[in-house]
Every structure is written in C-alpha cells, then in structure tokens.
N, C-alpha and C. Protein backbone atom coordinates (compact mmCIF):
# COMPACT_ATOMS: atom_id res chain seq x y z
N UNK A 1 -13.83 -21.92 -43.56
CA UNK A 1 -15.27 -21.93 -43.37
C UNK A 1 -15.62 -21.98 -41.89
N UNK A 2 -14.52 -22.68 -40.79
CA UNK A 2 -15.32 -22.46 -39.79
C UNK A 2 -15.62 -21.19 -38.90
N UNK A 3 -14.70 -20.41 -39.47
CA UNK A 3 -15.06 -18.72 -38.67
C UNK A 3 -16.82 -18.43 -39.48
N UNK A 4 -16.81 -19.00 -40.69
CA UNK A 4 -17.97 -18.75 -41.24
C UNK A 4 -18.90 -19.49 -40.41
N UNK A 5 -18.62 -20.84 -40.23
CA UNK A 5 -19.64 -21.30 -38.99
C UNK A 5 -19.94 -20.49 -38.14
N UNK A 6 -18.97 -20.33 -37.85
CA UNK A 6 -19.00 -19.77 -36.35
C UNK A 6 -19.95 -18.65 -36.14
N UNK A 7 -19.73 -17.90 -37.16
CA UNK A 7 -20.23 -16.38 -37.30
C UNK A 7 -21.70 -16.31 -37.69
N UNK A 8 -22.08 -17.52 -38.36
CA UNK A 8 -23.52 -18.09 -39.02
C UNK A 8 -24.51 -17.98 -37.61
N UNK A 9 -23.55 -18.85 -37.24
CA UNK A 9 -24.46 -19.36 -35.61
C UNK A 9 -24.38 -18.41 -34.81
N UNK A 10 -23.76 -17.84 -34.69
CA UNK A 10 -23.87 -16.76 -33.55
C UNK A 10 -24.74 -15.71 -33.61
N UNK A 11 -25.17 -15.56 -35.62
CA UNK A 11 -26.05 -14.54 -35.53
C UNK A 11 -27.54 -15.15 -35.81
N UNK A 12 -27.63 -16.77 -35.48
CA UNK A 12 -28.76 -17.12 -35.89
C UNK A 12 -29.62 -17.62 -37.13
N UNK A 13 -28.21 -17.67 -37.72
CA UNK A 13 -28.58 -18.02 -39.34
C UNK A 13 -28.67 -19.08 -39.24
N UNK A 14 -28.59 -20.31 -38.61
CA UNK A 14 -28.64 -21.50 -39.18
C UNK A 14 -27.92 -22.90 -38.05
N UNK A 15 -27.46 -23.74 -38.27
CA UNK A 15 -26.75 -24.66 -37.57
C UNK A 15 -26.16 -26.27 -38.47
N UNK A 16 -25.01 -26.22 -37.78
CA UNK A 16 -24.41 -27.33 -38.21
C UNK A 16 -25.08 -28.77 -38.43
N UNK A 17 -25.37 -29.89 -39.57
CA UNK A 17 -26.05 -30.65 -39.42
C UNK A 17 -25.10 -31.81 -39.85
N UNK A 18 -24.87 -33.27 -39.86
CA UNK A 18 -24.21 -34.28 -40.11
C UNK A 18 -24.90 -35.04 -40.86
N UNK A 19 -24.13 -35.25 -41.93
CA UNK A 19 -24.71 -36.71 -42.72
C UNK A 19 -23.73 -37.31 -43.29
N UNK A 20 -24.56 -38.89 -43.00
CA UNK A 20 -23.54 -40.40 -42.71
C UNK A 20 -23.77 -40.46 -44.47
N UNK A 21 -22.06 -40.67 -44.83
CA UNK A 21 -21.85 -40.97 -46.16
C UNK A 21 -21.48 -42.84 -45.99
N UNK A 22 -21.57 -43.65 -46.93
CA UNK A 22 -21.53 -44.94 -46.75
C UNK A 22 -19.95 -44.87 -47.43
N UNK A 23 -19.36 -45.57 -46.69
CA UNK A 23 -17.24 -46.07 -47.12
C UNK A 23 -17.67 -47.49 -47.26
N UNK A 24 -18.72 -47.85 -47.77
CA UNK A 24 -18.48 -49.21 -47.87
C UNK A 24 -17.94 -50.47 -46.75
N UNK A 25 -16.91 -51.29 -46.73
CA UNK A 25 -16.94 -52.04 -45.85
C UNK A 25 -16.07 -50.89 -44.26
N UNK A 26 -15.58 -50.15 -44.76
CA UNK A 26 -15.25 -49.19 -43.83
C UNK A 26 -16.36 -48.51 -43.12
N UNK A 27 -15.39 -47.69 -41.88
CA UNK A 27 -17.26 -46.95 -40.56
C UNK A 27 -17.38 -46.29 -41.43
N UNK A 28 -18.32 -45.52 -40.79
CA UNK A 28 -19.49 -44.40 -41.98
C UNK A 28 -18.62 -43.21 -41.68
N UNK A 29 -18.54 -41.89 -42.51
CA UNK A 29 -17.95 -41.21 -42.26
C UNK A 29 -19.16 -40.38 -42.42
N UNK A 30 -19.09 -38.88 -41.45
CA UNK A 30 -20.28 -37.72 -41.81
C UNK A 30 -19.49 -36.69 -42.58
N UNK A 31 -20.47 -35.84 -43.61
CA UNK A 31 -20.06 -34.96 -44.76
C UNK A 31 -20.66 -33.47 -43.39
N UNK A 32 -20.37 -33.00 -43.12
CA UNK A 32 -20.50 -31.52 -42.43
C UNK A 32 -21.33 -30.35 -43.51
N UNK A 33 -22.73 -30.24 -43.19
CA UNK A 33 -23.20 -29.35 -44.25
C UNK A 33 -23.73 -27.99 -42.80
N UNK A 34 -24.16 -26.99 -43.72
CA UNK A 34 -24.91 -25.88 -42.90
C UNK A 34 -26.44 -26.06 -43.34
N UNK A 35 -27.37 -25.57 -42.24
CA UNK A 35 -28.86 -25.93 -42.43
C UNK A 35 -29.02 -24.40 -42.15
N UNK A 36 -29.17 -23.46 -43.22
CA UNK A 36 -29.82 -22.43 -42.90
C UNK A 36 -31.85 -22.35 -42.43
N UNK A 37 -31.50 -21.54 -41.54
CA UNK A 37 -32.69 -21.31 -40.81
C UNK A 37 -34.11 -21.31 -41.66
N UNK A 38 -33.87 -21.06 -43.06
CA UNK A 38 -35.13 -21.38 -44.55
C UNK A 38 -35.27 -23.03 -44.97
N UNK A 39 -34.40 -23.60 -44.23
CA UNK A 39 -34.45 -24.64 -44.84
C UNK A 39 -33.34 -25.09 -45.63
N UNK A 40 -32.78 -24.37 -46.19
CA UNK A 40 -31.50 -25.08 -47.29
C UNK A 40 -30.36 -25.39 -46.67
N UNK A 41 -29.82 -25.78 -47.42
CA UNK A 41 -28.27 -26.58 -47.36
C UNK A 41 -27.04 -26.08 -47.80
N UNK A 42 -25.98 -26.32 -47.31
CA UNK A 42 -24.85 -25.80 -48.02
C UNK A 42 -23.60 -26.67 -47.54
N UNK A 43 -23.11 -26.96 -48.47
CA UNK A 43 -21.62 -27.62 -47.50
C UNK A 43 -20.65 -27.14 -46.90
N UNK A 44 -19.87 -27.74 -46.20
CA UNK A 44 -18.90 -26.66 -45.58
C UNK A 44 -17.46 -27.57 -46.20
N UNK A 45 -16.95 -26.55 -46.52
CA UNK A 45 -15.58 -26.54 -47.02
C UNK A 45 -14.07 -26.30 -46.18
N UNK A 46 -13.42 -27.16 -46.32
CA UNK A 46 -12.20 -27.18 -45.74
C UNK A 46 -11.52 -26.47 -46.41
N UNK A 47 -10.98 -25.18 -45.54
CA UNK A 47 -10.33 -23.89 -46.14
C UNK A 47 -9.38 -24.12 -46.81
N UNK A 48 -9.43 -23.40 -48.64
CA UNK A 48 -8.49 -23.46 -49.29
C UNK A 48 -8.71 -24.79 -49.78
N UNK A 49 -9.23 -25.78 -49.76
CA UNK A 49 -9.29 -27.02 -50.59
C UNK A 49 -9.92 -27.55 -51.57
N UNK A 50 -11.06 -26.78 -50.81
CA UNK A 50 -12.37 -26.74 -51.71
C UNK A 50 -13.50 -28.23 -51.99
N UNK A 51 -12.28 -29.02 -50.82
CA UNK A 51 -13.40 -30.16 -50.44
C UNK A 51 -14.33 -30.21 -49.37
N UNK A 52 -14.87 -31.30 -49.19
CA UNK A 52 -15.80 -31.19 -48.23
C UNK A 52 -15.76 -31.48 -46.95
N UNK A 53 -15.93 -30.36 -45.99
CA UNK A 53 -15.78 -31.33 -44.47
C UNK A 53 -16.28 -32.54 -44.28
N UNK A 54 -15.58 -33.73 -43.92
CA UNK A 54 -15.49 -34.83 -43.85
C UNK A 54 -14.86 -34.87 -41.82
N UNK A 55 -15.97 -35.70 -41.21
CA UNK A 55 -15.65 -36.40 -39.45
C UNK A 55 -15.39 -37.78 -39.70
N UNK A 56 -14.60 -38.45 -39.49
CA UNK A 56 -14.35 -39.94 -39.50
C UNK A 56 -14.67 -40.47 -38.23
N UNK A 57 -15.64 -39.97 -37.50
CA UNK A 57 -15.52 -40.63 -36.12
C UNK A 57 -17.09 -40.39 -35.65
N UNK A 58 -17.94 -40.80 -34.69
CA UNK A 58 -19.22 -40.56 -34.17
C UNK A 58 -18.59 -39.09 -33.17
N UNK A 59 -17.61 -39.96 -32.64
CA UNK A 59 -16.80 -38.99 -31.60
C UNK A 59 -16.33 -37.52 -32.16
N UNK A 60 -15.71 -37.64 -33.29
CA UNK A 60 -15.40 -36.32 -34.09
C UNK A 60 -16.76 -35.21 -34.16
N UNK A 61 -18.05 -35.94 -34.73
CA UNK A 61 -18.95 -35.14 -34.75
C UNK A 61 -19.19 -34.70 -33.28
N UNK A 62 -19.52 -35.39 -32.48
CA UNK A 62 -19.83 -34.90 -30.65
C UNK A 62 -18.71 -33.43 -30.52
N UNK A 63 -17.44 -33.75 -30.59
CA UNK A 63 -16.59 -32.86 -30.47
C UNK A 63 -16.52 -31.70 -31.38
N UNK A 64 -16.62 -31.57 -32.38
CA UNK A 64 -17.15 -30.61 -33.70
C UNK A 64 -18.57 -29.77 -33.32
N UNK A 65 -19.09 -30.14 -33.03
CA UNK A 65 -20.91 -29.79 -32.48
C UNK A 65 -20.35 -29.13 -31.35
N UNK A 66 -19.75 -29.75 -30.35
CA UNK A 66 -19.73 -28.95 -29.00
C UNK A 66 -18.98 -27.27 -28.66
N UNK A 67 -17.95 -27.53 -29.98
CA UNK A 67 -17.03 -26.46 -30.09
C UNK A 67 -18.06 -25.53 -30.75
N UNK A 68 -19.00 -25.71 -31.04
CA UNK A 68 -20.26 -24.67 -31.80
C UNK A 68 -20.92 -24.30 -30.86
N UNK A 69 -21.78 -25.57 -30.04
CA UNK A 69 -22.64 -24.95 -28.48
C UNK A 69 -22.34 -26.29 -27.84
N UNK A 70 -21.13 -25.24 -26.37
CA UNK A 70 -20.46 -25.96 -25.53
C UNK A 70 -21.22 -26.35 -24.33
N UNK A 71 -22.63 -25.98 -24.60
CA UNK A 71 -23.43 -25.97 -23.16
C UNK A 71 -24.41 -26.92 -23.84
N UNK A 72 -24.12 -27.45 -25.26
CA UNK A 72 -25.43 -28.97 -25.21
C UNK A 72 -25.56 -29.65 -24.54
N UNK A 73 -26.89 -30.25 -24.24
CA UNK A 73 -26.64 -31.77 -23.77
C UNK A 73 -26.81 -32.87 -24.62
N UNK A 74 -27.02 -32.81 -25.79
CA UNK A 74 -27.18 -33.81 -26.61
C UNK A 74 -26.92 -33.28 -27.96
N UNK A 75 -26.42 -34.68 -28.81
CA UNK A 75 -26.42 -33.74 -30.56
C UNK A 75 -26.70 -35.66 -31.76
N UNK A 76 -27.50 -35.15 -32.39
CA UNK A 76 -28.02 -36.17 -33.44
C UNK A 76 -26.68 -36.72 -33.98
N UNK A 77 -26.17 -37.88 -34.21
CA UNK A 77 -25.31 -38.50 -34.62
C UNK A 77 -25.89 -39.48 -35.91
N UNK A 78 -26.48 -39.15 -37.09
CA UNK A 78 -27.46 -39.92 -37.64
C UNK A 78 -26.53 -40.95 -38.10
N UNK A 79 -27.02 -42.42 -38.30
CA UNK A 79 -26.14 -43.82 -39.20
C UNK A 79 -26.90 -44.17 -40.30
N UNK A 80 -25.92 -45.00 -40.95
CA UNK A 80 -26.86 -45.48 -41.88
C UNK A 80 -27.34 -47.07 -41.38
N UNK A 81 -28.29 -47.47 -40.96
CA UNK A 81 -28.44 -48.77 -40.95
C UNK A 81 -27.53 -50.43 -41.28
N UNK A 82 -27.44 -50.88 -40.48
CA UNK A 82 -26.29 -52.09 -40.93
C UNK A 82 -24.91 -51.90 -41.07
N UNK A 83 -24.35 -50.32 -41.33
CA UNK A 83 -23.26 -50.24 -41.40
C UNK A 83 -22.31 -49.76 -40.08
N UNK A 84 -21.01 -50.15 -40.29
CA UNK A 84 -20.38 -50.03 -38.88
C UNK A 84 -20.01 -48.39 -38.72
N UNK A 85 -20.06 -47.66 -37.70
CA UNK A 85 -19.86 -46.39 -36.98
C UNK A 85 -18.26 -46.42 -36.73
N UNK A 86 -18.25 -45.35 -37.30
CA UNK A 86 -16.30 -45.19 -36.51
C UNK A 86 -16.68 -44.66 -35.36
C-alpha cells in the first residue's frame, strides 16, 4: 500500500491521517488510514497481510509523514487524553 500512498499523494487525491488506538495500560499506538480529498476514509494495509498499518511510536508517525512531504514543518500527532504516548 505504500507505493499506493505514495502515488495517492502525488496526484492529489488525498493524505495520510493518524489515529490514536487505546493499548490500554500500554502507549497509544496510531492505526494509519488515507483521507481522500471527499472526505472519506480508508485504511492502509500492510502489504500482503491484510492488516492494518499500525506506528507504535509519536516518533514513528513524525518519520512516516515526513517520508510523504519531506519539506513539512509540522504534522498532527493526535492522543487520547490521560493515556501514555510511546
């Protein structure tokens, strides 16, 4: 899926968005979905697995985002409240 990222964004279809799943007493981990440019959603899939991209880190997402647009200066890291951040 990420050449599919890749290829999404480059032609303007859409962009990578993060959301904080709760692990319970563990950090939050983010699920990796696509935000097409209409509004909808889609998940992104780890090739051949057919699960879901999963970042275990605040840091993973920063680094994941940047390899998309290397010239950001900033990227939304959303949490869930009260719970600890890897």
């Amino acid at each position: 899926m990420a050449g599919m990222i890749r290829a999404a964004v480059e032609a303007g279809e859409g962009t990578p968005i993060y959301v904080p799943i709760d692990m319970g007493d563990a950090p939050t981990e983010w699920e990796v979905r696509f935000r097409n440019t209409d509004g909808s959603e889609r998940a992104v899939l780890v090739g051949g697995t057919g699960k879901h991209k999963r970042l275990k880190s605040a840091r993973a997402v920063i680094n994941f985002h940047l390899g998309y647009f290397p010239d950001a200066t900033s990227v939304s890291v959303p949490v869930i409240p009260g719970k600890p951040v890897g």
